[in-house]
C-alpha atoms as a PDB file:
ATOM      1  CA  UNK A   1       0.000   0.000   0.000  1.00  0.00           C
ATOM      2  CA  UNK A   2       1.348   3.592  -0.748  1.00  0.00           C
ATOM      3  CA  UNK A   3       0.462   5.877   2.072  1.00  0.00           C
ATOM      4  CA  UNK A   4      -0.183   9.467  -0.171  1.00  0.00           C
ATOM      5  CA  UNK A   5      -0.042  12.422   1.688  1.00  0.00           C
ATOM      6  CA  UNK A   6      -1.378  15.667  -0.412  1.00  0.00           C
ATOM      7  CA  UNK A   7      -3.843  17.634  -1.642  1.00  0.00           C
ATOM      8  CA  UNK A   8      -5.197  18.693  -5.233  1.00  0.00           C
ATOM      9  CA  UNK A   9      -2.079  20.896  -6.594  1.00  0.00           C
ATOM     10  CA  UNK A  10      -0.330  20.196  -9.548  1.00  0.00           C
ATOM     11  CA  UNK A  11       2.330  18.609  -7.894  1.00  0.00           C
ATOM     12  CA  UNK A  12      -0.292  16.378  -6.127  1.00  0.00           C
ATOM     13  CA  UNK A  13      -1.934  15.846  -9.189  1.00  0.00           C
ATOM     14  CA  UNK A  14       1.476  14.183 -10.910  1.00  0.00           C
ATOM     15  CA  UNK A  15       1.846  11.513  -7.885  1.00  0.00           C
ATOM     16  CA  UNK A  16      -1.999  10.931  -7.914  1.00  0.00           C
ATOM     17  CA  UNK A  17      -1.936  10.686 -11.845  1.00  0.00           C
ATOM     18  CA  UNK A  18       0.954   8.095 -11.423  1.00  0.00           C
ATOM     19  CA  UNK A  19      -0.647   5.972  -9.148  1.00  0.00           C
ATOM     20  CA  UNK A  20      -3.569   5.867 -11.445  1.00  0.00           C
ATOM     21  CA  UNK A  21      -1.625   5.123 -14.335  1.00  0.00           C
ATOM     22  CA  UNK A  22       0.352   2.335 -12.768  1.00  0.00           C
ATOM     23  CA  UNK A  23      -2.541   0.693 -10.848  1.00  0.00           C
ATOM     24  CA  UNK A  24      -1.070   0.547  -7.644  1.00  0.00           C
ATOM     25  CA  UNK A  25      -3.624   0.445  -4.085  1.00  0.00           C
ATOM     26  CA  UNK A  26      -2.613   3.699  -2.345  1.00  0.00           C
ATOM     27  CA  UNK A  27      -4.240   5.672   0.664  1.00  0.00           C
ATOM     28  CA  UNK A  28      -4.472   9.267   0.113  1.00  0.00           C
ATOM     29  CA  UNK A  29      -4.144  11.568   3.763  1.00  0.00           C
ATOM     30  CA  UNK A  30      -5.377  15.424   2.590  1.00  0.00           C
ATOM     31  CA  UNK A  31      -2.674  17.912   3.694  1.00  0.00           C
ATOM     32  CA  UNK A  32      -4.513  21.643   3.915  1.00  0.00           C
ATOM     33  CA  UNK A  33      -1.858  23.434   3.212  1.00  0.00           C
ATOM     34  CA  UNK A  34      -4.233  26.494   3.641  1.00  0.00           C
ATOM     35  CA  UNK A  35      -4.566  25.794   7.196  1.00  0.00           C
ATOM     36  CA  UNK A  36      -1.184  24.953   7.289  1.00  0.00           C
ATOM     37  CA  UNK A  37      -0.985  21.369   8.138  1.00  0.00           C
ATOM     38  CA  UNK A  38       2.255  20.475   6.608  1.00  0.00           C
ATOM     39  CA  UNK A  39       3.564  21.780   9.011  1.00  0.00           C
ATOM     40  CA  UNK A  40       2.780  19.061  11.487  1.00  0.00           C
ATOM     41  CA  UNK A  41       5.556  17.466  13.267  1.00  0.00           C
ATOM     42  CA  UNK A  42       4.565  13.682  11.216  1.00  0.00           C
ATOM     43  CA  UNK A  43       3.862  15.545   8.202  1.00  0.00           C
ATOM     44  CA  UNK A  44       7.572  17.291   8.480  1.00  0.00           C
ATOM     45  CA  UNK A  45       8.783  13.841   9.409  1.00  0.00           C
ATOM     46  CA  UNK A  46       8.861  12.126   5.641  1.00  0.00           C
ATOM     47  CA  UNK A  47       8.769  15.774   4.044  1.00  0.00           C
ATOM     48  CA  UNK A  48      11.272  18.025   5.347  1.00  0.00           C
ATOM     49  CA  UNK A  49      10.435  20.730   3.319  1.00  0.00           C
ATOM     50  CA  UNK A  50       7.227  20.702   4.223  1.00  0.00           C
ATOM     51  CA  UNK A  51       5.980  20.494   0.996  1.00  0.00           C
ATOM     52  CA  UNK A  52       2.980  18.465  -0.556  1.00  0.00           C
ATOM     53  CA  UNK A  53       3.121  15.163  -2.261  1.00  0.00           C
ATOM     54  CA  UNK A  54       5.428  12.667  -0.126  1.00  0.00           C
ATOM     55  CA  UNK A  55       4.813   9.034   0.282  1.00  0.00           C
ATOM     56  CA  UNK A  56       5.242   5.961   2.429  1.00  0.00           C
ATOM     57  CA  UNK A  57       5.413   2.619   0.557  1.00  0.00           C
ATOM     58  CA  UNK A  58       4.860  -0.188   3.089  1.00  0.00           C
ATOM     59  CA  UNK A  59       7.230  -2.436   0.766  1.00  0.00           C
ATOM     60  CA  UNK A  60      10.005  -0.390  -0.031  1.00  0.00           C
ATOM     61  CA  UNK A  61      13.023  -2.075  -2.371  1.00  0.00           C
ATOM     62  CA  UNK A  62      14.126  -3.998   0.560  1.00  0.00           C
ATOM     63  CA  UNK A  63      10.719  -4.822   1.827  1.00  0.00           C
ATOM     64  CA  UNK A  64      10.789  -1.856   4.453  1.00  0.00           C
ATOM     65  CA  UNK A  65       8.893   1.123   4.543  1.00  0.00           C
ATOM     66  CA  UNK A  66      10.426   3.772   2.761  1.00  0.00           C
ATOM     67  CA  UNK A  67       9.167   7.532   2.175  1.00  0.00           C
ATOM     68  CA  UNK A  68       9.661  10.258  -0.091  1.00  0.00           C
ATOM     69  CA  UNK A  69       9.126  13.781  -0.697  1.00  0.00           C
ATOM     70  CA  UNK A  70       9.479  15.873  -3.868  1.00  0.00           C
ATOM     71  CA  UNK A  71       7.168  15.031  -6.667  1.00  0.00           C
ATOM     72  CA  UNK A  72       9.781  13.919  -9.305  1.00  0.00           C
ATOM     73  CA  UNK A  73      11.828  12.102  -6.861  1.00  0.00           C
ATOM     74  CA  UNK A  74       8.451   9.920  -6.247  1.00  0.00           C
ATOM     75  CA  UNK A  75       7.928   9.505 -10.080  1.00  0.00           C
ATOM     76  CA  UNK A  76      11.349   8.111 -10.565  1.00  0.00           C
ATOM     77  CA  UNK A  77      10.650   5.925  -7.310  1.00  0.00           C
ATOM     78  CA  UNK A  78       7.018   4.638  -8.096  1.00  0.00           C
ATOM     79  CA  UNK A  79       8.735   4.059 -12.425  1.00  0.00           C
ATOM     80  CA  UNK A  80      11.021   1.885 -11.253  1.00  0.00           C
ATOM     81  CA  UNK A  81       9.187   0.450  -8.802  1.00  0.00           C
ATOM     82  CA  UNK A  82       6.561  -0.632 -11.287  1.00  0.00           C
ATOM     83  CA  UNK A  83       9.024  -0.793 -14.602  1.00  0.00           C
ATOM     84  CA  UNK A  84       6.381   1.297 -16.163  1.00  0.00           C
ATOM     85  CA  UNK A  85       6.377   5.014 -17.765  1.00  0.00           C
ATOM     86  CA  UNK A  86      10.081   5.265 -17.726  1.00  0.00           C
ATOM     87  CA  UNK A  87      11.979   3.811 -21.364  1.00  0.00           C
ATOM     88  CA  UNK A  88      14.353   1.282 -19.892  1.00  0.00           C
ATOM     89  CA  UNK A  89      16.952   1.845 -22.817  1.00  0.00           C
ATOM     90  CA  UNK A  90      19.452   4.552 -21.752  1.00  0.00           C
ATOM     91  CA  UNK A  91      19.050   7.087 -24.365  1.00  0.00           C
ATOM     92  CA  UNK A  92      15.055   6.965 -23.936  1.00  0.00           C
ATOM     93  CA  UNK A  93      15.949   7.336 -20.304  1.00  0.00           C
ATOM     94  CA  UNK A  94      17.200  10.244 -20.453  1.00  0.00           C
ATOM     95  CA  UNK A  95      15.338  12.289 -23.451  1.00  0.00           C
ATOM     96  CA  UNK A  96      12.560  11.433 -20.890  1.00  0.00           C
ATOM     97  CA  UNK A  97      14.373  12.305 -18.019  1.00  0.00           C
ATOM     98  CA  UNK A  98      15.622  15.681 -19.214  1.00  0.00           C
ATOM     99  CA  UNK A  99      11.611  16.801 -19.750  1.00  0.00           C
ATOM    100  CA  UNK A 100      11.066  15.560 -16.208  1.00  0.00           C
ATOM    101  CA  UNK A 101      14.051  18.017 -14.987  1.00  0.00           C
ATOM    102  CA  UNK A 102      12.563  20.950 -17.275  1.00  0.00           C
ATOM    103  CA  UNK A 103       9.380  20.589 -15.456  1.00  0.00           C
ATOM    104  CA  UNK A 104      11.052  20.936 -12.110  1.00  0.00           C
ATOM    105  CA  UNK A 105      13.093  23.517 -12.824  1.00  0.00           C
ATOM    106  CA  UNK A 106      11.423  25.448 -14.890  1.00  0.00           C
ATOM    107  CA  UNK A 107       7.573  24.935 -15.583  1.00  0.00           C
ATOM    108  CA  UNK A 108       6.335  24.189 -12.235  1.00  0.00           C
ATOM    109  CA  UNK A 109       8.961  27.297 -10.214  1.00  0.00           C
ATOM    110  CA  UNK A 110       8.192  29.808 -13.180  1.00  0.00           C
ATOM    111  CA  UNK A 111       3.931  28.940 -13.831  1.00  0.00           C
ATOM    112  CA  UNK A 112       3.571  28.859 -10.130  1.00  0.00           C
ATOM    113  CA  UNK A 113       5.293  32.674  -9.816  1.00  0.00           C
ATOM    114  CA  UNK A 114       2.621  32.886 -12.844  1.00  0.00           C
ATOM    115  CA  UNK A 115      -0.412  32.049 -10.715  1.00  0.00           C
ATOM    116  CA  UNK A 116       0.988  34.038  -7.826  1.00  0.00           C
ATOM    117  CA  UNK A 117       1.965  37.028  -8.738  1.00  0.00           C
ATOM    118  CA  UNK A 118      -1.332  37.102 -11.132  1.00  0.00           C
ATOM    119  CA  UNK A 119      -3.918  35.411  -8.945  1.00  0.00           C
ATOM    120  CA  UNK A 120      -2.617  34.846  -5.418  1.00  0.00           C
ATOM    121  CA  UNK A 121      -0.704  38.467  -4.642  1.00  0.00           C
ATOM    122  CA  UNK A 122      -2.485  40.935  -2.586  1.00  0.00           C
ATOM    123  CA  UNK A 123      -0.296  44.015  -4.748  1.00  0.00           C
ATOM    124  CA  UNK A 124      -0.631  43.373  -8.000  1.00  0.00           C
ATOM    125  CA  UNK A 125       2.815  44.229  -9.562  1.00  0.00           C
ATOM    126  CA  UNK A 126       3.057  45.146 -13.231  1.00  0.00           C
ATOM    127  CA  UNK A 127       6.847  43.982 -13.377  1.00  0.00           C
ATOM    128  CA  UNK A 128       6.020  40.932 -11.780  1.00  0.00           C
ATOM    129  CA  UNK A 129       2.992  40.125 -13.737  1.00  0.00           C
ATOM    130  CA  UNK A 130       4.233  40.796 -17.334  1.00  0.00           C
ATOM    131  CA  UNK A 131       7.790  39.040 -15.921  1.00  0.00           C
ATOM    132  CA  UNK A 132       5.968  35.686 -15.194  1.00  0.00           C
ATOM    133  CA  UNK A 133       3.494  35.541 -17.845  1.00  0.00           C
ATOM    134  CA  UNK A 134       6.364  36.109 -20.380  1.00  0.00           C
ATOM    135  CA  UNK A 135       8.173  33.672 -19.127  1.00  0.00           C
ATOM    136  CA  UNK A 136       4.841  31.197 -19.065  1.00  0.00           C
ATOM    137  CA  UNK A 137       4.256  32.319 -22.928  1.00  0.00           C
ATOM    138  CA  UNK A 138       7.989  31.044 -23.188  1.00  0.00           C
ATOM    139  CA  UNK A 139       7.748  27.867 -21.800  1.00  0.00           C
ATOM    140  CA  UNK A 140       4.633  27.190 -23.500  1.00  0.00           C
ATOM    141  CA  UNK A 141       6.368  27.510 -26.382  1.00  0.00           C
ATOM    142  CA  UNK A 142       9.375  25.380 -25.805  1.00  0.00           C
ATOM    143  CA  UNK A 143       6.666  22.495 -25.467  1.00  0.00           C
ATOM    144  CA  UNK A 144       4.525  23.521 -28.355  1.00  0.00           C
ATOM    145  CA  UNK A 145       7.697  23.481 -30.546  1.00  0.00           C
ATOM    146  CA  UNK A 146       9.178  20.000 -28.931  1.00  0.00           C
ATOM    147  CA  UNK A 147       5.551  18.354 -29.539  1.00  0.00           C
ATOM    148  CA  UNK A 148       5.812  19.533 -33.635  1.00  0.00           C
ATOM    149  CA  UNK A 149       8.274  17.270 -33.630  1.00  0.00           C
ATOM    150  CA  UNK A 150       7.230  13.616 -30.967  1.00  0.00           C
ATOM    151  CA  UNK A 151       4.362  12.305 -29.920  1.00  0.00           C
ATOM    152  CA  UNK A 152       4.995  12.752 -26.454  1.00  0.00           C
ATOM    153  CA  UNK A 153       7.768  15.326 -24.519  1.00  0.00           C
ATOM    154  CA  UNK A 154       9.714  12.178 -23.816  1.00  0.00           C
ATOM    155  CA  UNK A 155       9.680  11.246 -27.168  1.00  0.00           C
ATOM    156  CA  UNK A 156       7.200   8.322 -28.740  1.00  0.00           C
ATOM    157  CA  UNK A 157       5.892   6.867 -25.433  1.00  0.00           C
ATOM    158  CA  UNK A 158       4.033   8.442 -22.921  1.00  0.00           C
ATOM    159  CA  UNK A 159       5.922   8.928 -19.862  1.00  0.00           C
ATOM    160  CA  UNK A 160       6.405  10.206 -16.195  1.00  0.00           C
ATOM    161  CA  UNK A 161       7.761  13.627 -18.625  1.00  0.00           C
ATOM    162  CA  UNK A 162       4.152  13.804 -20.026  1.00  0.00           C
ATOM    163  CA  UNK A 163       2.476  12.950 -16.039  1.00  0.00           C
ATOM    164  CA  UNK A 164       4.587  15.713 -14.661  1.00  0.00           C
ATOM    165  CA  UNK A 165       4.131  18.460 -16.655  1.00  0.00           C
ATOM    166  CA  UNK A 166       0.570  18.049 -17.906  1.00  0.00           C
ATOM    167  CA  UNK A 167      -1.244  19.280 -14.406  1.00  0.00           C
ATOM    168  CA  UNK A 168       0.963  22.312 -14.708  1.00  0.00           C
ATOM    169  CA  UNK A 169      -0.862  23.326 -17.874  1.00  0.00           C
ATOM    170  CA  UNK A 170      -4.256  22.964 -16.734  1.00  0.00           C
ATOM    171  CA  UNK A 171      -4.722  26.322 -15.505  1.00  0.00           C
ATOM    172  CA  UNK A 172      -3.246  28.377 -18.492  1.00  0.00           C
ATOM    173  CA  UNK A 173      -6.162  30.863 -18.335  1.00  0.00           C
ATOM    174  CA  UNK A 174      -4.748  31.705 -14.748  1.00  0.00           C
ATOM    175  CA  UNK A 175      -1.155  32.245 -16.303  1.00  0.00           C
ATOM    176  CA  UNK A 176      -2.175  34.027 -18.990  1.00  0.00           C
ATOM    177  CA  UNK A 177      -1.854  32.223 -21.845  1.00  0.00           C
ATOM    178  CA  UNK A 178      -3.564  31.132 -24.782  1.00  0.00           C
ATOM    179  CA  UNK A 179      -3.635  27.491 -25.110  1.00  0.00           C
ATOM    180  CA  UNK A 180      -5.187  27.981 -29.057  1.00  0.00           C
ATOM    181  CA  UNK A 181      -1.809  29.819 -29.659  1.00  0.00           C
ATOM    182  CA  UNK A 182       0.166  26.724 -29.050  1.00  0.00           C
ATOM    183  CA  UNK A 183      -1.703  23.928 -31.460  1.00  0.00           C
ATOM    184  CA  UNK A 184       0.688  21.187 -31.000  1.00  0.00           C
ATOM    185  CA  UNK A 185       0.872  21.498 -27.225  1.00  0.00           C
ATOM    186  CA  UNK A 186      -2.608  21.645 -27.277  1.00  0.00           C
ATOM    187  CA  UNK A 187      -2.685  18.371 -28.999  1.00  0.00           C
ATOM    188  CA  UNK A 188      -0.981  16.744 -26.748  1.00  0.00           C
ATOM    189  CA  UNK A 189      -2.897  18.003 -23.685  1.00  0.00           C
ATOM    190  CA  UNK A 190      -6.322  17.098 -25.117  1.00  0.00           C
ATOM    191  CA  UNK A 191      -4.932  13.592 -25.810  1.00  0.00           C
ATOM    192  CA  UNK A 192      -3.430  13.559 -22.370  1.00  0.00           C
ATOM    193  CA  UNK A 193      -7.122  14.801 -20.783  1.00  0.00           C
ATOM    194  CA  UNK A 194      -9.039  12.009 -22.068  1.00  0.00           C
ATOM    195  CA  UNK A 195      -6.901   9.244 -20.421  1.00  0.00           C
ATOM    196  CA  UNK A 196      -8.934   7.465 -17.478  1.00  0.00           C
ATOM    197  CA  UNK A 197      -6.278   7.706 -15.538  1.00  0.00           C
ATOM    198  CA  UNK A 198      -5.746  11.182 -16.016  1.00  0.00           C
ATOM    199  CA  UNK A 199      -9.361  11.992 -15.104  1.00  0.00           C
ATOM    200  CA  UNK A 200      -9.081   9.647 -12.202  1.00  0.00           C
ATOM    201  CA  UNK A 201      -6.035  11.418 -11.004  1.00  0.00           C
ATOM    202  CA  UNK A 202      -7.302  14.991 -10.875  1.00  0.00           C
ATOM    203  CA  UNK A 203     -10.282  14.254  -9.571  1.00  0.00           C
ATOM    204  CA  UNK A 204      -8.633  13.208  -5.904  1.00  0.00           C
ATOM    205  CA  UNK A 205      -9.214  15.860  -3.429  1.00  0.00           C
ATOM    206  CA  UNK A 206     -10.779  17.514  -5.499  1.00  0.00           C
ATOM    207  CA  UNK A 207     -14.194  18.579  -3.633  1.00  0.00           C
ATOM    208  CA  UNK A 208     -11.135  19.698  -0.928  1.00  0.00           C
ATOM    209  CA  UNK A 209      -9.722  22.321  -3.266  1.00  0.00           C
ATOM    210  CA  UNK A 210     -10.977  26.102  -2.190  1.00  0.00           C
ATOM    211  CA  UNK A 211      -9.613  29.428  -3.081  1.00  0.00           C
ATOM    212  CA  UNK A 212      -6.706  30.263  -1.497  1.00  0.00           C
ATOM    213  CA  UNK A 213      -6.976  33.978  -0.708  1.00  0.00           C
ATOM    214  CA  UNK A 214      -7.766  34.607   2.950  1.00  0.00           C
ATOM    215  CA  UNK A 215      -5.157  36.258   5.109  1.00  0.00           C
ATOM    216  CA  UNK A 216      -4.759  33.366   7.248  1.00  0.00           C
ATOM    217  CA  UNK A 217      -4.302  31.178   3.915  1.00  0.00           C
ATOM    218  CA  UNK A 218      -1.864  33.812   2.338  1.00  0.00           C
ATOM    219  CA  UNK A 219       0.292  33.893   6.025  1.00  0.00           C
ATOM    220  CA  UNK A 220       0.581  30.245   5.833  1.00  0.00           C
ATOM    221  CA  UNK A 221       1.263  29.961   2.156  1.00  0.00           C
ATOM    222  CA  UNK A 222       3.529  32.336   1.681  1.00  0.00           C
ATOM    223  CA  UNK A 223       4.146  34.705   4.851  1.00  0.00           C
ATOM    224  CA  UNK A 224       7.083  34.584   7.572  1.00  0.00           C
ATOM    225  CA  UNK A 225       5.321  31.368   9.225  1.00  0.00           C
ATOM    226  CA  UNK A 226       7.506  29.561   6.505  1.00  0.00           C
ATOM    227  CA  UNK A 227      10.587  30.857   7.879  1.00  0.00           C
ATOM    228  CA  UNK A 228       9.178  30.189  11.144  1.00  0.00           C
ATOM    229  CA  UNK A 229       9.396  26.745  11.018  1.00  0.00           C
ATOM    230  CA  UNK A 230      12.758  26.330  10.595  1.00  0.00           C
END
């Protein structure tokens, strides 16, 4: 059984899309990071950063428990796990594996300055705004022009590349972008929406979600209380 502990982000989406995808039992424990519960002591425990998705697999590699934190760190671990979603050649490895490293450093870290700075941010800042939604625009494009060319980011399989960066893109209205302006990405994410797994994947914790824009929220989210517990 894989213990999940989340709630319905993009980066929870990934680990609950991957879970789907692989048909593995899992348990999923809702995190609020509004009301700042991963910050509990046992939620800190397996997630140091006290950041949502981490895991607990009751059989870990050497039939121990093991957990994880950091959503790409759990799609390499649940891929090889499973010997599913991730080429086991080397060179498909890594043209998949440098996708999955674009999404964490770049799509996820830019699109969610995106939503912040254009949804979230009590001052709206011009600078910041036209900054990240540039940079969104850009990114959008780097996909739109690698799908002219493959099937899929990783290449002609879909892959943990496709699982991580696909929830990221689901809220391009909120980043300001234009999803029509990008046809071939938009290809690709329609073909990637339709997947039961997909829709089974976004769909936990769903009914959980709420708009994050109370003070209280806002202090936990991204006030001092962050520095605070450390």
């Amino acid at each position: 059984m894989i213990e999940v502990y989340s709630w319905p982000t993009p980066n929870g989406h990934k680990v609950h899309i991957m879970l789907e995808e692989c048909g593995l039992p899992y348990r999923v424990h809702p995190v609020d990071i509004g009301a700042g519960e991963q910050f509990a002591p046992a939620f800190l425990a397996i997630s140091p950063n006290n950041k949502i998705p981490a895991i607990t697999d009751t059989d870990g590699p050497d039939g121990e428990p093991i957990s994880l934190f950091e959503s790409g760190a759990i799609l390499l671990y649940l891929a090889g796990k499973t010997g599913k979603l991730l080429p086991a050649d080397v060179r498909g490895k890594y043209e998949v594996l440098q996708w999955l490293m674009f999404q964490m450093g770049g799509v996820g870290p830019m699109l969610g300055q995106a939503h912040h700075f254009r949804i979230y941010a009590p001052e709206k800042l011009p600078y910041a705004i036209e900054r990240y939604t540039n940079e969104a625009k850009r990114l959008y494009g780097v996909i739109n022009k690698r799908l002219a060319h493959t099937t899929y980011l990783g290449g002609d399989a879909y892959s943990i590349a496709d699982i991580a960066v696909f929830p990221w893109l689901r809220s391009w209205k909120n980043q300001g972008v234009e999803m029509r302006d990008y046809p071939h990405l938009k290809g690709w994410f329609d073909e990637i929406a339709k997947r039961p797994a997909v829709q089974r994947g976004v769909e936990v914790l769903a009914g959980a979600r709420r708009p994050l824009t109370d003070d209280k929220a806002r202090d936990v989210l991204f006030g001092d209380r962050q520095v605070r517990q450390h």
